[in-house]
Protein backbone atom coordinates (compact mmCIF):
# COMPACT_ATOMS: atom_id res chain seq x y z
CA UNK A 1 -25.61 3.04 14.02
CA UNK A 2 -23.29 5.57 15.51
CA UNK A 3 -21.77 6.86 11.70
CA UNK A 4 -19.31 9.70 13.56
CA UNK A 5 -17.32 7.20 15.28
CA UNK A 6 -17.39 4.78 12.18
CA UNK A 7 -16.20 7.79 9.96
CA UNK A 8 -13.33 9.07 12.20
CA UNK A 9 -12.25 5.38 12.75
CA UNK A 10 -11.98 5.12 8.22
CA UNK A 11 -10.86 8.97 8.37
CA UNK A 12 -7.85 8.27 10.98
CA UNK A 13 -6.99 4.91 9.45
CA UNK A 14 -6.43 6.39 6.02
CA UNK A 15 -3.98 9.08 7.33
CA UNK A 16 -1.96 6.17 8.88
CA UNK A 17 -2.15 4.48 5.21
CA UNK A 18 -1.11 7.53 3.60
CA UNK A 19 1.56 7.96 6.40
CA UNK A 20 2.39 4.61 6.06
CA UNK A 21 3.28 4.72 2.06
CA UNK A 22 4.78 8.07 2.54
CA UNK A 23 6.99 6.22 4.91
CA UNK A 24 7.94 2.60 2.86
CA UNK A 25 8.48 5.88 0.05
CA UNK A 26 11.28 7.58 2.34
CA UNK A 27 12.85 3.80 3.45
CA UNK A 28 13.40 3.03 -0.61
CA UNK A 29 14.65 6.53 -0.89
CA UNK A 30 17.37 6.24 1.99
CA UNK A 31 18.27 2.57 1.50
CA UNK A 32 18.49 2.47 -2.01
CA UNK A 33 18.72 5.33 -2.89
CA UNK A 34 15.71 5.76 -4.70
CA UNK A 35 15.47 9.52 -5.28
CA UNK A 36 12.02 11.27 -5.69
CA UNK A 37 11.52 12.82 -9.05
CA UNK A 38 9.66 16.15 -9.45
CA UNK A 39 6.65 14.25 -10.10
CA UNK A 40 7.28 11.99 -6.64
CA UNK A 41 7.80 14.98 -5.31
CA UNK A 42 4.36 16.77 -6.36
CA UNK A 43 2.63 13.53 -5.59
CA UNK A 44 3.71 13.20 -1.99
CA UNK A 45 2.38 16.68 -1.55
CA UNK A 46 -0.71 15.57 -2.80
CA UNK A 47 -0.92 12.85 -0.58
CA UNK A 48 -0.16 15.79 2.55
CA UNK A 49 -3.40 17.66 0.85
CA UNK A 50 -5.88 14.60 1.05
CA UNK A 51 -4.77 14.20 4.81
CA UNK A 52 -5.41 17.49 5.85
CA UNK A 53 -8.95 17.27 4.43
CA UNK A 54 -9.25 14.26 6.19
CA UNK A 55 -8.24 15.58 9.56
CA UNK A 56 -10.33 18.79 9.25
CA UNK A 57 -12.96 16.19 10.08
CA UNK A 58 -11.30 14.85 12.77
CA UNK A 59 -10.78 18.16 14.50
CA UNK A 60 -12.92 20.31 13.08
CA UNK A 61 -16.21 19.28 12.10
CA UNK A 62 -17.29 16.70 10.08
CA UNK A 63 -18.63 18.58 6.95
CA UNK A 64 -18.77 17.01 3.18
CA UNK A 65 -16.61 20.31 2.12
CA UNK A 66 -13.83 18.41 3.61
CA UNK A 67 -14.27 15.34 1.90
CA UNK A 68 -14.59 17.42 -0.99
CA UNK A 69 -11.40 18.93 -0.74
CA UNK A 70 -9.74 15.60 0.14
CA UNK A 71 -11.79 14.29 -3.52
CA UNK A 72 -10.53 17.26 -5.76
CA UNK A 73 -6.85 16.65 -4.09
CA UNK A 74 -7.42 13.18 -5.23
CA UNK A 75 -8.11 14.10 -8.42
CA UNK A 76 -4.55 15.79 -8.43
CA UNK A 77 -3.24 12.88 -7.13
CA UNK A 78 -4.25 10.95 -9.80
CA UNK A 79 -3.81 12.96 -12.71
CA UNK A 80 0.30 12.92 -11.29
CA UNK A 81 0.37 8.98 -11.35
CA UNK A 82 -1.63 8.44 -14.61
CA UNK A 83 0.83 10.77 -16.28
CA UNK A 84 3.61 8.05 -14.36
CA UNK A 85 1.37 4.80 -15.96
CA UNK A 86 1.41 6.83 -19.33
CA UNK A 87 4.43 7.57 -19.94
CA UNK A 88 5.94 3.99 -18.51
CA UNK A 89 3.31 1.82 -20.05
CA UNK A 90 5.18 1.41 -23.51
CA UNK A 91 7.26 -1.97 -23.04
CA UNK A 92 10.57 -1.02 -23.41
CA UNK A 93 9.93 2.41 -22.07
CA UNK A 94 11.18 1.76 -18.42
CA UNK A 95 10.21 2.89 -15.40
CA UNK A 96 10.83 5.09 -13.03
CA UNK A 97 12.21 3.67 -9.31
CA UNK A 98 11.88 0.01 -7.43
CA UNK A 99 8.69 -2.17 -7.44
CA UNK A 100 6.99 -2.78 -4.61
CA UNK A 101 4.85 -6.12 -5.01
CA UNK A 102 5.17 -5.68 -8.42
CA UNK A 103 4.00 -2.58 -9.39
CA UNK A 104 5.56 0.92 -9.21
CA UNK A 105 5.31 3.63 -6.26
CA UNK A 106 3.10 5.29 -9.00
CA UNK A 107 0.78 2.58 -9.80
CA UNK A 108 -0.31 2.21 -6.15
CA UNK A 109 -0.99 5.73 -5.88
CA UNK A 110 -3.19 5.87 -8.44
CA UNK A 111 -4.90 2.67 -6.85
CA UNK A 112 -5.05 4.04 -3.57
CA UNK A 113 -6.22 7.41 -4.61
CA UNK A 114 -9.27 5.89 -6.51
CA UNK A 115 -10.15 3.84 -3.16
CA UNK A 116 -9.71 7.16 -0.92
CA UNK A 117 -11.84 9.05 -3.60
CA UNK A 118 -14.45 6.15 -3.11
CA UNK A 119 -14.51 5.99 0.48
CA UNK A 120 -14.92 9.91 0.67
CA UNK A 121 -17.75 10.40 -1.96
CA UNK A 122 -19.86 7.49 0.22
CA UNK A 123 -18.61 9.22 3.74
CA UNK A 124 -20.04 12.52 2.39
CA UNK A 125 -23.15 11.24 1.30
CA UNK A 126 -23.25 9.43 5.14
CA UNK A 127 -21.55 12.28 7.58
CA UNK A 128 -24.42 14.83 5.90
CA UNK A 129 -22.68 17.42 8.44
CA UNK A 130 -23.08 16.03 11.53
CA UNK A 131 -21.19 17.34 14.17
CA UNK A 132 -17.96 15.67 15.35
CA UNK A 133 -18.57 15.92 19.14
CA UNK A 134 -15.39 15.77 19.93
CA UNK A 135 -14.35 18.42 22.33
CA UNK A 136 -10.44 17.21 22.53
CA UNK A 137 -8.35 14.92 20.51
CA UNK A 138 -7.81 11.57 21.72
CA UNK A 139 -4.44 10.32 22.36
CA UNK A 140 -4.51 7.69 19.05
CA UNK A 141 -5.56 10.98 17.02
CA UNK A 142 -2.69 12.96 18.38
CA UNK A 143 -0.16 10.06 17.45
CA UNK A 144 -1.70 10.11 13.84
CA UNK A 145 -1.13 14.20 13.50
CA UNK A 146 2.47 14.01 14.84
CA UNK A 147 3.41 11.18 12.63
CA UNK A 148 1.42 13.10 9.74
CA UNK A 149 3.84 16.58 10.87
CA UNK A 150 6.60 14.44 11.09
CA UNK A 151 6.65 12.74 7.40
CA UNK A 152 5.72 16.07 6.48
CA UNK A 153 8.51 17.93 8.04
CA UNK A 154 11.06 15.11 7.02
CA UNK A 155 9.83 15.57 3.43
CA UNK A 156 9.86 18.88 3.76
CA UNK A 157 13.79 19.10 4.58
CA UNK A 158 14.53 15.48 2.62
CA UNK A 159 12.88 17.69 -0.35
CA UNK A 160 15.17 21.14 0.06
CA UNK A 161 18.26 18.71 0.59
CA UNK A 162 17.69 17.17 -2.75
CA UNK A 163 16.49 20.51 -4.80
CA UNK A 164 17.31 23.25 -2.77
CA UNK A 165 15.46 26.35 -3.73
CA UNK A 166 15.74 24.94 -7.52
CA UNK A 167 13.52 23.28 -9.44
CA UNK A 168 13.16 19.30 -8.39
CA UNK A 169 15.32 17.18 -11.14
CA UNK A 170 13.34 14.82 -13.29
CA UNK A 171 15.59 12.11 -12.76
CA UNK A 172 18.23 12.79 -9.91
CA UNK A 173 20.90 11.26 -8.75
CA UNK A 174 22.34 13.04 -5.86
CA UNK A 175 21.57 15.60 -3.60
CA UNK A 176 21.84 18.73 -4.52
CA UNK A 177 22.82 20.17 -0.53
CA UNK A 178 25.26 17.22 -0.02
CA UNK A 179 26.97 17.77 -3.61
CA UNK A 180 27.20 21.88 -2.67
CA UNK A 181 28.76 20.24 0.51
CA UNK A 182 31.36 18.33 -1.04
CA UNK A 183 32.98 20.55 -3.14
């Protein structure tokens, strides 16, 4: 069985997944205006950091440092949202933004980081450093790193917009560029 190929198929489709809830995280924060708190903020960084270990594999070479870089970002990753479940978990406590199928943006993450940290402690014990052989990116893999630069450039500028070169509020309401704007 030809693991490489298997592994860069998983490795690419989890970069569109993380893509993919970094995205559904932008459309609640534009179209209801669902502001990122500091923690949102942190924790869509982390999700950037398991990526990139993730596509040092794909164009790089497929080496378990990688997937250990994309498991100790995950641990990061987690740590944010179980700080999220904690402090929420109280009834009566509240929450922090919309639901989506029920459970918070937080929740997920945490659920999604435990399956990524899965996934990449059974790829490393599989890839055991085999070589990618892959002497250019394919077209699919170039559509994955643009939309992966995009989000992060979007988040990047969606992120100064709403803090600025200030500290990210812990519950905002506005944007800090927009209100600087408007006066």
């Amino acid at each position: 069985m030809n693991y490489n190929k298997l592994l860069n198929f998983f490795d690419m489709l989890i970069i569109v997944a993380l893509c993919t809830t970094l995205l559904i995280a932008f459309s609640y924060q534009f179209t209801v205006n669902d502001l990122p708190c500091a923690m949102c903020v942190m924790s869509r960084m982390g999700v950037y950091a398991m990526s990139f270990g993730l596509l040092a594999n794909l164009l790089l070479s497929r080496n378990t440092k990688n997937y250990f870089l994309v498991i100790i970002a995950g641990l990061i990753q987690m740590a944010i949202s179980l700080e999220f479940i904690v402090r929420h978990i109280v009834p009566g406590s509240g929450s922090y933004g919309s639901p989506v199928f029920g459970l918070h943006m937080y929740s997920w993450n945490f659920i999604f980081t435990v399956l990524i940290i899965i996934y990449c402690c059974i790829a490393g014990l599989i890839s055991n450093n085999i070589s990618n052989n892959q002497n250019k990116p394919t077209l699919i893999l170039k559509l994955i790193i643009a939309l992966l630069f995009l989000t992060l450039f979007a988040n990047t500028i969606s992120t100064f917009v709403e803090c600025g070169i200030y500290s990210c509020p812990s519950d905002p309401h506005s944007y800090w560029l927009l209100d600087l704007l408007h006066r």
